[in-house]
Protein backbone atom coordinates (compact mmCIF):
# COMPACT_ATOMS: atom_id res chain seq x y z
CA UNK A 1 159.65 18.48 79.02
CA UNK A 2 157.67 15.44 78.48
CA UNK A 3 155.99 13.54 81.05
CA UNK A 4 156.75 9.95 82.26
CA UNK A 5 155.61 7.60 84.65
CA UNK A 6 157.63 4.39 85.34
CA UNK A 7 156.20 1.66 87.68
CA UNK A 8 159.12 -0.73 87.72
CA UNK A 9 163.49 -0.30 88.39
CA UNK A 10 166.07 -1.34 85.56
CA UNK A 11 166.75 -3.74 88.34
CA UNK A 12 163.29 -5.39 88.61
CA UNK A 13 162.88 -5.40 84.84
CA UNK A 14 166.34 -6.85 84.43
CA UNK A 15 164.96 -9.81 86.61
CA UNK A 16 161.83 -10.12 85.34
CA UNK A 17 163.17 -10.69 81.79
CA UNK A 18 165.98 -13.26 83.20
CA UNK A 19 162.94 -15.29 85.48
CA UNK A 20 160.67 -15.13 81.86
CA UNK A 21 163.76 -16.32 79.66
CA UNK A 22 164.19 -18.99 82.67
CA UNK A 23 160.45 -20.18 82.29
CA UNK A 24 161.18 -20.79 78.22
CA UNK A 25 164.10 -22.32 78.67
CA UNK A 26 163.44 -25.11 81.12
CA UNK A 27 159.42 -24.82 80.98
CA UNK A 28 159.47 -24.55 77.59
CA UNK A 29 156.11 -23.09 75.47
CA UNK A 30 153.26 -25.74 74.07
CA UNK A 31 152.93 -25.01 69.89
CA UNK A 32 150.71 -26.93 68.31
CA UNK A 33 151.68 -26.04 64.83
CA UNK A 34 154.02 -28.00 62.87
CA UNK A 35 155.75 -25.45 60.66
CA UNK A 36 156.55 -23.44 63.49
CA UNK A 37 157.89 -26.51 65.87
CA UNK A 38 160.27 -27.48 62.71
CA UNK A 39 161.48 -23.72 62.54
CA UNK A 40 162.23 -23.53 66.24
CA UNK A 41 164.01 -27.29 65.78
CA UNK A 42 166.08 -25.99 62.92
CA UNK A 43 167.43 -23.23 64.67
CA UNK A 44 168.03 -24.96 67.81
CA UNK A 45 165.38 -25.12 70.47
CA UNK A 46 164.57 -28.59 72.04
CA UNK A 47 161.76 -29.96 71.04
CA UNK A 48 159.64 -32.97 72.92
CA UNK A 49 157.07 -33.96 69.91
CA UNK A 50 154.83 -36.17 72.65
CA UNK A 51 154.25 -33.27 74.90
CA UNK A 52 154.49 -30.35 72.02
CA UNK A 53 156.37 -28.35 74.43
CA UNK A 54 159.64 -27.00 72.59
CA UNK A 55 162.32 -25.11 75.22
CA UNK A 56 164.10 -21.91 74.07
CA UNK A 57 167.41 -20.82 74.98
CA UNK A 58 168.53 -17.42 76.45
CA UNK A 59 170.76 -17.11 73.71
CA UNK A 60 168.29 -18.19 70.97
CA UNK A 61 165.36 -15.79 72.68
CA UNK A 62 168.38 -12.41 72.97
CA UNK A 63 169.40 -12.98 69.23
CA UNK A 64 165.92 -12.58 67.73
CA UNK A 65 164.93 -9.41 70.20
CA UNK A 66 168.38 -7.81 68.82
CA UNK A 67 166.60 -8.59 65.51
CA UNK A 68 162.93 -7.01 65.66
CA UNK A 69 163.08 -3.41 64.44
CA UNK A 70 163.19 -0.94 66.88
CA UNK A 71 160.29 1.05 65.58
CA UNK A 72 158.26 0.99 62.47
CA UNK A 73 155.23 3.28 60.60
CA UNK A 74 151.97 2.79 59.25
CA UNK A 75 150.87 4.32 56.44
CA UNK A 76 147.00 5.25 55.41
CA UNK A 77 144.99 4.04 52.11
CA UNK A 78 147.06 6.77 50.26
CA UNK A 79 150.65 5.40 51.27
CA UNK A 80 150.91 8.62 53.66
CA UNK A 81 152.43 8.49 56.66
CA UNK A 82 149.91 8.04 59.52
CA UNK A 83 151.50 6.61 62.63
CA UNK A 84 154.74 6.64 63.95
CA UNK A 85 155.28 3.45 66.53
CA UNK A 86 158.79 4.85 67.84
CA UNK A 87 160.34 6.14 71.27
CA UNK A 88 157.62 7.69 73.72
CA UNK A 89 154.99 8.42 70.55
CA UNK A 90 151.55 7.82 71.54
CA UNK A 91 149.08 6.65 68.87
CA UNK A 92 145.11 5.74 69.41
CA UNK A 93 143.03 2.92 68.02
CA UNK A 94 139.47 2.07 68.76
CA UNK A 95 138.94 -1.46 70.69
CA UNK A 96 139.00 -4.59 68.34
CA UNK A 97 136.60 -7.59 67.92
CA UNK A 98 133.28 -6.16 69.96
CA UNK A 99 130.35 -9.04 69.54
CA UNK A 100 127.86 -6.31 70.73
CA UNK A 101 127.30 -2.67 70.17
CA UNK A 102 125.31 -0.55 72.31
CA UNK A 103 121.94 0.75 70.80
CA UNK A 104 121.68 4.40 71.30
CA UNK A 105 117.39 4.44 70.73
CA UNK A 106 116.91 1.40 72.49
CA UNK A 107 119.78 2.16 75.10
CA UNK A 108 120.03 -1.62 75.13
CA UNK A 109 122.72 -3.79 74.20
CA UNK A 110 122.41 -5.76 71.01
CA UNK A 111 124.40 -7.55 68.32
CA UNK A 112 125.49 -5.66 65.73
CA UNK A 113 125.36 -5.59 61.80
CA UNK A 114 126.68 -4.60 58.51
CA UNK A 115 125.21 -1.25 58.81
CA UNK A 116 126.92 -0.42 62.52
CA UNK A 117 130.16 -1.45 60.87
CA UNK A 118 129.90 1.33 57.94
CA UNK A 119 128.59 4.00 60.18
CA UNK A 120 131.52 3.33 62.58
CA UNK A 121 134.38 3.12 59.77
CA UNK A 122 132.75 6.42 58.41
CA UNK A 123 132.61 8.10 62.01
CA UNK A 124 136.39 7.37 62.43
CA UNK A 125 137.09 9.17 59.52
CA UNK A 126 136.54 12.00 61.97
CA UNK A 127 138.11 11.25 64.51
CA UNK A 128 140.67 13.66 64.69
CA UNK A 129 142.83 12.06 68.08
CA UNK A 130 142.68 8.74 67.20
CA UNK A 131 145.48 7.78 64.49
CA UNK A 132 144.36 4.47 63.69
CA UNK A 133 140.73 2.48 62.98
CA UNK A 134 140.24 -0.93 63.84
CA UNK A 135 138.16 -3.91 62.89
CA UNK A 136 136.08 -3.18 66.31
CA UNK A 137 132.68 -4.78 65.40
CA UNK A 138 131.72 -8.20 64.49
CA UNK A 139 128.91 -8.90 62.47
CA UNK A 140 126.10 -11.13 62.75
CA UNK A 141 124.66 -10.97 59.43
CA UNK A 142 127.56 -12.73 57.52
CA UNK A 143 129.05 -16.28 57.92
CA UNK A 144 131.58 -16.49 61.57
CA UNK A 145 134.47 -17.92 58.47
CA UNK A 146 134.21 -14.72 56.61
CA UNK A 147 133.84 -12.12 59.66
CA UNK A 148 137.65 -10.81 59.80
CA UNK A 149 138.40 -10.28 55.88
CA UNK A 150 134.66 -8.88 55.84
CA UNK A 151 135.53 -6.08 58.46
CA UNK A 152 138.93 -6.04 56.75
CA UNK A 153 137.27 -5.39 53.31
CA UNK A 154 134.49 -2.53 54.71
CA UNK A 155 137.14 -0.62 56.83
CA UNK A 156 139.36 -0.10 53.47
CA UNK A 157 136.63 1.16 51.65
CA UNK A 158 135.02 3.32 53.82
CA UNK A 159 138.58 4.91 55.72
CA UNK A 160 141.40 5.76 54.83
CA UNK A 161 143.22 5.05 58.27
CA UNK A 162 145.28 2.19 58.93
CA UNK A 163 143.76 -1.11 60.53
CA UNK A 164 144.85 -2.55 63.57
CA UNK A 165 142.99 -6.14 62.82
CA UNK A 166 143.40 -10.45 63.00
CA UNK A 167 142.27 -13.18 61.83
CA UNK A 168 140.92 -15.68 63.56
CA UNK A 169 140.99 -18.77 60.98
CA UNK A 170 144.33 -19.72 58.74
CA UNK A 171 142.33 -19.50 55.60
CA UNK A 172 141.10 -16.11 56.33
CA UNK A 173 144.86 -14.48 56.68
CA UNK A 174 144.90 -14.87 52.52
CA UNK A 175 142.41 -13.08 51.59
CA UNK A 176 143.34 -10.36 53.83
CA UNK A 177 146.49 -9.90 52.93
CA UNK A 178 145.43 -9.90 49.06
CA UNK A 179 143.38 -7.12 49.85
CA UNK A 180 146.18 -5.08 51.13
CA UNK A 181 148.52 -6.10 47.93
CA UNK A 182 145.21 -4.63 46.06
CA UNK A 183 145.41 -1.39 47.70
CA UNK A 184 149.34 -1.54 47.50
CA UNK A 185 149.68 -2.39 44.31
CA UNK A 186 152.51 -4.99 44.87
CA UNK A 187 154.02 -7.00 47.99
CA UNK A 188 156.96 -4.79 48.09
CA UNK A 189 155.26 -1.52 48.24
CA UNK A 190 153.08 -3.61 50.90
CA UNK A 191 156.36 -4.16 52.86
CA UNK A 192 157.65 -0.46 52.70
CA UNK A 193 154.71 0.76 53.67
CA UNK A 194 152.28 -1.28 56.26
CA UNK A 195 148.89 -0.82 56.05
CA UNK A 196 147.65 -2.99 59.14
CA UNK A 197 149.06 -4.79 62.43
CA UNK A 198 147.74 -8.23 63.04
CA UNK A 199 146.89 -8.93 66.55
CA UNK A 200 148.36 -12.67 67.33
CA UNK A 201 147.35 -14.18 70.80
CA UNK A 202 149.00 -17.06 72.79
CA UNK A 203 146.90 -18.68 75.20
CA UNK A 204 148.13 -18.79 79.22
CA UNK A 205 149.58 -20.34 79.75
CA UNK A 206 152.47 -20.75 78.06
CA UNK A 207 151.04 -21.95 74.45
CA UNK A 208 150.35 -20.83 70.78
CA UNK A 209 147.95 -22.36 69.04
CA UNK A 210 147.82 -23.88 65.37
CA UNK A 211 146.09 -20.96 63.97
CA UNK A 212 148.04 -17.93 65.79
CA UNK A 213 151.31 -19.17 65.42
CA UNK A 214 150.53 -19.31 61.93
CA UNK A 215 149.55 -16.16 61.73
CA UNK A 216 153.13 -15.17 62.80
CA UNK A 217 154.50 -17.26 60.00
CA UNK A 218 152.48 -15.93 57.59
CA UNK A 219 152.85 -11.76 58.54
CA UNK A 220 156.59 -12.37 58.99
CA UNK A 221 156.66 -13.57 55.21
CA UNK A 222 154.54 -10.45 54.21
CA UNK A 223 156.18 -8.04 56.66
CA UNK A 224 152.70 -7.74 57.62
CA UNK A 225 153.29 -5.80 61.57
CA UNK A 226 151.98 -7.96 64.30
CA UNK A 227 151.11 -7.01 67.81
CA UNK A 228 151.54 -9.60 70.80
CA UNK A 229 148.54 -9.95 72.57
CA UNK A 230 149.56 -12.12 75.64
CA UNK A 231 146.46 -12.47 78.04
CA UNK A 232 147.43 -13.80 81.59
CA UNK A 233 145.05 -13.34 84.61
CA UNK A 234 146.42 -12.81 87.26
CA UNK A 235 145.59 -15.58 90.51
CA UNK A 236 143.85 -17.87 88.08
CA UNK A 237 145.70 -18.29 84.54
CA UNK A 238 148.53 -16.07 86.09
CA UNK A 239 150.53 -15.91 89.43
CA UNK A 240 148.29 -13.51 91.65
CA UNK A 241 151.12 -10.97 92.10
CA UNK A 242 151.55 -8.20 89.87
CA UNK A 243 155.41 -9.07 89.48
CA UNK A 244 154.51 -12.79 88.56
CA UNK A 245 151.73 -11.71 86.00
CA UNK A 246 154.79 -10.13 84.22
CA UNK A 247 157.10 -12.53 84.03
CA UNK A 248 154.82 -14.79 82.26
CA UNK A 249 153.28 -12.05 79.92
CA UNK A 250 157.19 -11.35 79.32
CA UNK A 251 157.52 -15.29 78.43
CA UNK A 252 154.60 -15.41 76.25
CA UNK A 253 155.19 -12.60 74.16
CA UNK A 254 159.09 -13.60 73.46
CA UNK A 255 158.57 -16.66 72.23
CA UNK A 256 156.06 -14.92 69.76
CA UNK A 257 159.03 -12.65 68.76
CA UNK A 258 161.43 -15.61 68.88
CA UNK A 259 158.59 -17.11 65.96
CA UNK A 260 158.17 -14.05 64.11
CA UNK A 261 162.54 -12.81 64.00
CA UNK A 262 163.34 -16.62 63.00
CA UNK A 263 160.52 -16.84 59.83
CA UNK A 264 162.34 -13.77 58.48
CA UNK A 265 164.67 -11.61 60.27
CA UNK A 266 163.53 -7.64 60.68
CA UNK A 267 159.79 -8.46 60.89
CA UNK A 268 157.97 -5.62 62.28
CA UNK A 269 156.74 -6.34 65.54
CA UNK A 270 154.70 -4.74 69.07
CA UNK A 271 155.19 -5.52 72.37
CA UNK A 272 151.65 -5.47 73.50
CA UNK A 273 148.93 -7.66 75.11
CA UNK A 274 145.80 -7.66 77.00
CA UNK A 275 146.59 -8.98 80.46
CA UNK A 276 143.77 -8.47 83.36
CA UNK A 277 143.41 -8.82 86.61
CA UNK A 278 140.77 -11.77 87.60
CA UNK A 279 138.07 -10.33 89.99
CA UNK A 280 137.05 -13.88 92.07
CA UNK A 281 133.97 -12.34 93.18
CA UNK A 282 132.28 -12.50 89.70
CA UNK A 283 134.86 -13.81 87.29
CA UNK A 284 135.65 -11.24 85.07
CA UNK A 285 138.48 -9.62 83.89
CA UNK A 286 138.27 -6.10 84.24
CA UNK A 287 140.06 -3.98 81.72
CA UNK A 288 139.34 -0.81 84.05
CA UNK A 289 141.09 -2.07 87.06
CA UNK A 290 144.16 -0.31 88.19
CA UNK A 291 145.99 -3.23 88.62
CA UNK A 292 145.06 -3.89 84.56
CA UNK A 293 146.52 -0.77 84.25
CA UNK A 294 149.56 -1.36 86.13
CA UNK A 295 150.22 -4.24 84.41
CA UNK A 296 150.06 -2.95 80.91
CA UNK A 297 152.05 0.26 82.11
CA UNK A 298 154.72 -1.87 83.51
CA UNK A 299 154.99 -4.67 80.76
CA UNK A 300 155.49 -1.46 78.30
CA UNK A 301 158.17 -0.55 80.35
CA UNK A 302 159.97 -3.93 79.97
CA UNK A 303 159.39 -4.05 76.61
CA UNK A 304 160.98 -0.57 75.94
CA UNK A 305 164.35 -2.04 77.63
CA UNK A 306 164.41 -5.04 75.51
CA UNK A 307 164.25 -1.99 72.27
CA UNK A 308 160.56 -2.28 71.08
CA UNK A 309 157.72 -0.66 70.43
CA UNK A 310 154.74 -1.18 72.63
CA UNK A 311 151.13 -1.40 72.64
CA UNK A 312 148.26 -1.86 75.02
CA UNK A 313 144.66 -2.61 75.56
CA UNK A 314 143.84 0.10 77.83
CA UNK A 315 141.31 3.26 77.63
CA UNK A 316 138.42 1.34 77.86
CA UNK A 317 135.88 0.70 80.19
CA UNK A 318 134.01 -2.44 81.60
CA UNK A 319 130.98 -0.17 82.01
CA UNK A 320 127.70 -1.00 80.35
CA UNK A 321 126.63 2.10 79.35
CA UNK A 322 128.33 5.87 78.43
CA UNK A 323 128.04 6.36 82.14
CA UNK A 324 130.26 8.38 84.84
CA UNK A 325 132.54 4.76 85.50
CA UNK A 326 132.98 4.41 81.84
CA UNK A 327 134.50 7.84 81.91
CA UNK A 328 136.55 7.42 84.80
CA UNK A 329 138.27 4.35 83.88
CA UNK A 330 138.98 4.89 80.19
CA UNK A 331 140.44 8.43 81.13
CA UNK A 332 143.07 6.92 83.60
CA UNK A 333 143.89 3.90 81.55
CA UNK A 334 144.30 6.14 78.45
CA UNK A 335 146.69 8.81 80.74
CA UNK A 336 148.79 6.25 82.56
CA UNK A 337 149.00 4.83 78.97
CA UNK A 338 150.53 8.10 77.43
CA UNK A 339 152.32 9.21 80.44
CA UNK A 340 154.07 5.58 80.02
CA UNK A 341 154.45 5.94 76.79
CA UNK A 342 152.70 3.14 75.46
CA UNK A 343 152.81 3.58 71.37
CA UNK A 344 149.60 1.74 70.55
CA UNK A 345 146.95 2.35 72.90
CA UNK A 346 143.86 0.47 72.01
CA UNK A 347 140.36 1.35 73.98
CA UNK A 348 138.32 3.92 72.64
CA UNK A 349 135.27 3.29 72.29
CA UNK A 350 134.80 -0.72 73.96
CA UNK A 351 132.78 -1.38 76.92
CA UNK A 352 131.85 -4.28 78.69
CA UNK A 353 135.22 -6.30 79.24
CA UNK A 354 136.53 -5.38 75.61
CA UNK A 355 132.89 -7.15 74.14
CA UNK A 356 130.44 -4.47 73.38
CA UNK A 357 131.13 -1.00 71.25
CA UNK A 358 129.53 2.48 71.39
CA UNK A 359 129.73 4.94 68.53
CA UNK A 360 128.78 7.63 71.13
CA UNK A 361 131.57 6.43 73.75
CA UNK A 362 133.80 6.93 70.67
CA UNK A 363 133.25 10.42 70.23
CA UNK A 364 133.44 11.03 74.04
CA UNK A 365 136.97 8.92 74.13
CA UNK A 366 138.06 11.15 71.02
CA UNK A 367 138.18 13.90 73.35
CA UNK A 368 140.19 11.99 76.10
CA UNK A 369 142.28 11.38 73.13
CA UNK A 370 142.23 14.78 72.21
CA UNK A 371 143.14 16.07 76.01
CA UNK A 372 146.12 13.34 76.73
CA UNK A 373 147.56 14.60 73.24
CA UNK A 374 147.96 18.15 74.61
CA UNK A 375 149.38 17.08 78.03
CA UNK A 376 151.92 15.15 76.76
CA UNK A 377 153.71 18.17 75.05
CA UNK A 378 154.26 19.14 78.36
CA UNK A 379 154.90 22.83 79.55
CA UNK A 380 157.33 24.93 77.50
CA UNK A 381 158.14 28.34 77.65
CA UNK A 382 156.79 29.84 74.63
CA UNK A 383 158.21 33.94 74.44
CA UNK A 384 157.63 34.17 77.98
CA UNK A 385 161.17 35.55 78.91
CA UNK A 386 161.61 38.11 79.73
CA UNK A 387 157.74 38.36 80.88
CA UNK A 388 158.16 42.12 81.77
CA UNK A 389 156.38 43.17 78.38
CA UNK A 390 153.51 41.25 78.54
CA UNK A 391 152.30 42.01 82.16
CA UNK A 392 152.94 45.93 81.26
CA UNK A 393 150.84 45.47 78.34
CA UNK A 394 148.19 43.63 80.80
CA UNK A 395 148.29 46.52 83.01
CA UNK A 396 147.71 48.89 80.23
CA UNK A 397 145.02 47.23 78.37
CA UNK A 398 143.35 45.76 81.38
CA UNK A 399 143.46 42.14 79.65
CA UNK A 400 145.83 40.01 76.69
CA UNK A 401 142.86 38.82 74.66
CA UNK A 402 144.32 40.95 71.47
CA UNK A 403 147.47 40.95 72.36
CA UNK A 404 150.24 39.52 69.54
CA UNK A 405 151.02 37.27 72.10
CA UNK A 406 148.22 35.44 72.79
CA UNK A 407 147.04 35.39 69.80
CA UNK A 408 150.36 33.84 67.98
CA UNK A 409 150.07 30.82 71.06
CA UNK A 410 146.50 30.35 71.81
CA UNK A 411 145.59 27.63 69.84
CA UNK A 412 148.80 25.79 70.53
CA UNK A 413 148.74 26.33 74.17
CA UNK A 414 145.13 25.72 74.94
CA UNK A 415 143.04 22.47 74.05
CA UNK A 416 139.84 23.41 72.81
CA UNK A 417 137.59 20.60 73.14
CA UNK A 418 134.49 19.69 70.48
CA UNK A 419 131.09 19.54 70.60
CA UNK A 420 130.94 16.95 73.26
CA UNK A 421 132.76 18.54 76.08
CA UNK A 422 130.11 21.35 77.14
CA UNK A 423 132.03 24.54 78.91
CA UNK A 424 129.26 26.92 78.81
CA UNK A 425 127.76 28.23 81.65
CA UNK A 426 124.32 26.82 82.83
CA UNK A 427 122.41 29.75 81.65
CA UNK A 428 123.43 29.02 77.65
CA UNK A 429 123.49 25.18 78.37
CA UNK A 430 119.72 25.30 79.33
CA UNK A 431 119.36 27.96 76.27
CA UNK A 432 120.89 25.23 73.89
CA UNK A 433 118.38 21.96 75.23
CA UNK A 434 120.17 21.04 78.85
CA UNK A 435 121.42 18.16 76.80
CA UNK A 436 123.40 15.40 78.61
CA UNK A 437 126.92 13.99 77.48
CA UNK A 438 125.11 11.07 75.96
CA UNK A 439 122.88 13.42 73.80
CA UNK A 440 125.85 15.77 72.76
CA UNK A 441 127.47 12.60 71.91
CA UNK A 442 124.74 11.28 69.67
CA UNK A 443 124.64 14.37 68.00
CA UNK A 444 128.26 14.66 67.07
CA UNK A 445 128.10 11.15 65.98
CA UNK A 446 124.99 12.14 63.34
CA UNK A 447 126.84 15.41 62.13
CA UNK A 448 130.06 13.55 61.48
CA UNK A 449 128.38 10.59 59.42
CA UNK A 450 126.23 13.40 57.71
CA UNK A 451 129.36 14.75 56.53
CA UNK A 452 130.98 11.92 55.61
CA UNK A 453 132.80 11.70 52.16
CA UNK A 454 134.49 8.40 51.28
CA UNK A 455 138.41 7.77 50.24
CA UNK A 456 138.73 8.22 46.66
CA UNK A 457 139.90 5.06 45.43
CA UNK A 458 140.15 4.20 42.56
CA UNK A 459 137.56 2.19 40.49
CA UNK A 460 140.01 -0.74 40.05
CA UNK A 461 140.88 -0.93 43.54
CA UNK A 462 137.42 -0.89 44.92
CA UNK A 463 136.15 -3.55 41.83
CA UNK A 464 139.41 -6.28 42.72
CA UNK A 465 138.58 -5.73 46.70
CA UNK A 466 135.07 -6.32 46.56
CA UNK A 467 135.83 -9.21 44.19
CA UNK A 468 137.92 -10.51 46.32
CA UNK A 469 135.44 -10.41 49.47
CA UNK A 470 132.32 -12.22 47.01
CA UNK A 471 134.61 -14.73 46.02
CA UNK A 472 135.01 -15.66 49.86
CA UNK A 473 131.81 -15.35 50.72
CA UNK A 474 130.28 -17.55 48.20
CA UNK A 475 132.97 -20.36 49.45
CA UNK A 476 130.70 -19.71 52.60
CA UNK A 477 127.39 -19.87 51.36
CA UNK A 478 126.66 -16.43 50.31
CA UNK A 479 125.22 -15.42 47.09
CA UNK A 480 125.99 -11.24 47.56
CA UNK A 481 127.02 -9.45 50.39
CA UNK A 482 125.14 -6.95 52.73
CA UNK A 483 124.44 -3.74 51.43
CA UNK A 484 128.11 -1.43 52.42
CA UNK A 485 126.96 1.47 51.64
């Protein structure tokens, strides 16, 4: 049996949806993009041009949740199958969009470069529990205009994972979509088989601006997958109560599916977000609170009744350094997020309120990947009725470590963590250096990006996709690119 955790009745979640479909209906949403105010006129919603505000029916809002696909796939470099965003599947990503990385010789934090992006896209190549990589790292050592299709462009040719990624400018969707129909080969194959979600944020509350609502235009026409990321705060962009923080993160993110169902019918689509509790006392929004957590948990849960699949920023930590409290609160965000069955959970590896990335934490949160994976299977009898035989061969032999048994279940039964997670006893961990989890974690990031062997793409693909990224960055000013490699 599989384990679940629920946070919230049918009968609160029922009432939380009516109360969000209230708020869009009378309330209304503020869009400051003119395509998608005309799309929302033509198909009925009320629109008041002097106040930008346009008002969404019940009916309007229930007809376009009936038609967002109830789950969806991603599919790596190869057009294989990598993640399956249906029912109670759990899937990890790294963080996105870090403006810092943390320095393992310096130990300090720092901004980060071309370089830290390639030896993170080749160190998730190895990550065996997370299922998808993201565009986690920003660089400071190419133009702001040509930072998403740049991470885009170095994730595709150094992994072969899917990308969870965004862009943060209207021009820069273009160019990253034509770098997907490069690796596809054609739009359609593009459509049958997704190769990235696009994060696409409304602002709290209550509004989308020009650029992110036209980011939901433009994935719907690709049947690019986009992911919801409604941010309230709860007691400052928010109502303070848990319940209240819902309702408007439930408002937010259906008039983003309302947007995305109306510019073409069956576009695939996550109920996700980044929510956070505001801390008064230093104003910050703590990813690693439990009430965070709750919230995410509980706004999975609604959007599982309404027939979606979900996603989350949670399993991170707002730690500054690969430290006991970044452990703690990325391990509980990352099991409440599995135990809820949250398909998308996005976290490894971020610190620092979702704004500073270490490869180290990485590996460490690869583990807690690793370790959620196996609980979630849950307990099933595996041959153990009738259990007679095997305690009389115990008594015999004195042990089972031979035994057909064991031997046929160990390796499903047991998780056997990596290099990072040390088991031995303190005798062989002095023997082996008395190194510390942020050592061990150092190391395995070397070894993995010392073993590293790229995708094989093909010539053509790699020659169009870096020809695509020069020709945007010499719009920008730049006469060649960082060294990638």
């Amino acid at each position: 049996m599989r384990p679940t955790l629920r946070f919230l009745s049918d009968q609160l979640i029922e009432q939380i949806v009516s109360e969000a479909q209230e708020l869009l209906s009378k309330i209304g949403v503020e869009i400051h993009n003119d395509n998608v105010t005309s799309l929302l006129a033509d198909n009925g919603a009320r629109v008041d041009n002097e106040k930008k505000r346009v008002f969404i029916s019940r009916d309007l809002i229930e007809s376009c949740v009936k038609a967002a696909p109830k789950a969806f796939k991603l599919y790596d470099v190869f057009g294989e199958e990598a993640v399956d965003l249906s029912g109670y599947n759990i899937n990890f990503v790294p963080g996105s969009a870090s403006i810092n990385i943390l320095d393992y010789e310096s130990d300090r934090i720092r901004r980060p470069v071309t370089s830290d992006i390639v030896d993170f896209t080749k160190l998730m190549s190895g990550m065996q529990y997370i299922d998808s990589q993201a565009t986690s790292i920003v660089p400071s050592d190419v133009p702001e205009k040509i930072s998403d299709s740049y991470r885009l462009y170095l994730s595709l040719i150094h992994c072969s994972k899917p990308v969870v990624t965004g862009a943060f400018t209207i021009d820069a969707f273009n160019v990253m979509k034509d770098m997907q129909v490069a690796i596809r080969r054609s739009r359609d194959e593009l459509k049958s088989k997704p190769l990235t979600i696009f994060s696409c944020c409304p602002t709290a509350p209550l509004k989308w601006s020009n650029v992110t609502s036209q980011n939901l235009l433009d994935c719907a026409e690709y049947f690019i997958p986009v992911e919801y990321i409604s941010m309230p705060l709860t007691g400052f962009m928010a109502p303070v109560t848990l319940v209240g923080t819902l309702i408007q993160h439930t408002a937010e993110t259906l008039s983003g599916i309302v947007i995305s169902q109306l510019a073409n019918p069956g576009a695939p689509v996550l109920y996700g977000g980044s929510p956070s509790v505001f801390d008064i006392r230093y104003e910050t929004t703590p990813m690693g609170d439990v009430g965070t957590m709750m919230i995410d948990c509980a706004y999975n849960e609604v959007g599982k009744h309404l027939g979606l699949p979900t996603q989350a920023y949670i399993g991170l930590s707002d730690s500054k350094q690969l430290d006991a409290q970044a452990g703690l609160e990325t391990s509980m965000g990352a099991t409440l997020a599995a135990l809820s069955g949250i398909n998308s959970i996005s976290g490894p590896g971020m610190l620092d309120f979702e704004s500073c990335f270490s490869l180290e934490k990485l590996v460490v949160d690869n583990e807690i990947c690793g370790m959620i994976q196996r609980m979630v299977q849950g307990i099933e009898p595996k041959e153990d009725f009738p259990c007679l035989p095997h305690f009389e061969e115990m008594m015999k032999e004195q042990h089972l470590l031979i035994y057909d048994h064991t031997r046929k279940y160990l390796k499903s039964e047991i998780h056997f963590p990596g290099n990072v997670i040390n088991r031995a006893n303190k005798a062989r961990w002095e023997e082996e250096g008395s190194l510390t989890l942020r050592e061990r974690a150092h190391k395995e990031v070397e070894r993995i990006i010392e073993g590293y062997e790229a995708p094989e793409l093909s010539e053509e693909i790699i020659m169009e996709l870096r020809n695509l990224m020069e020709t945007e960055a010499k719009k920008h000013g730049m006469d060649r690119l960082p060294v990638s490699d």
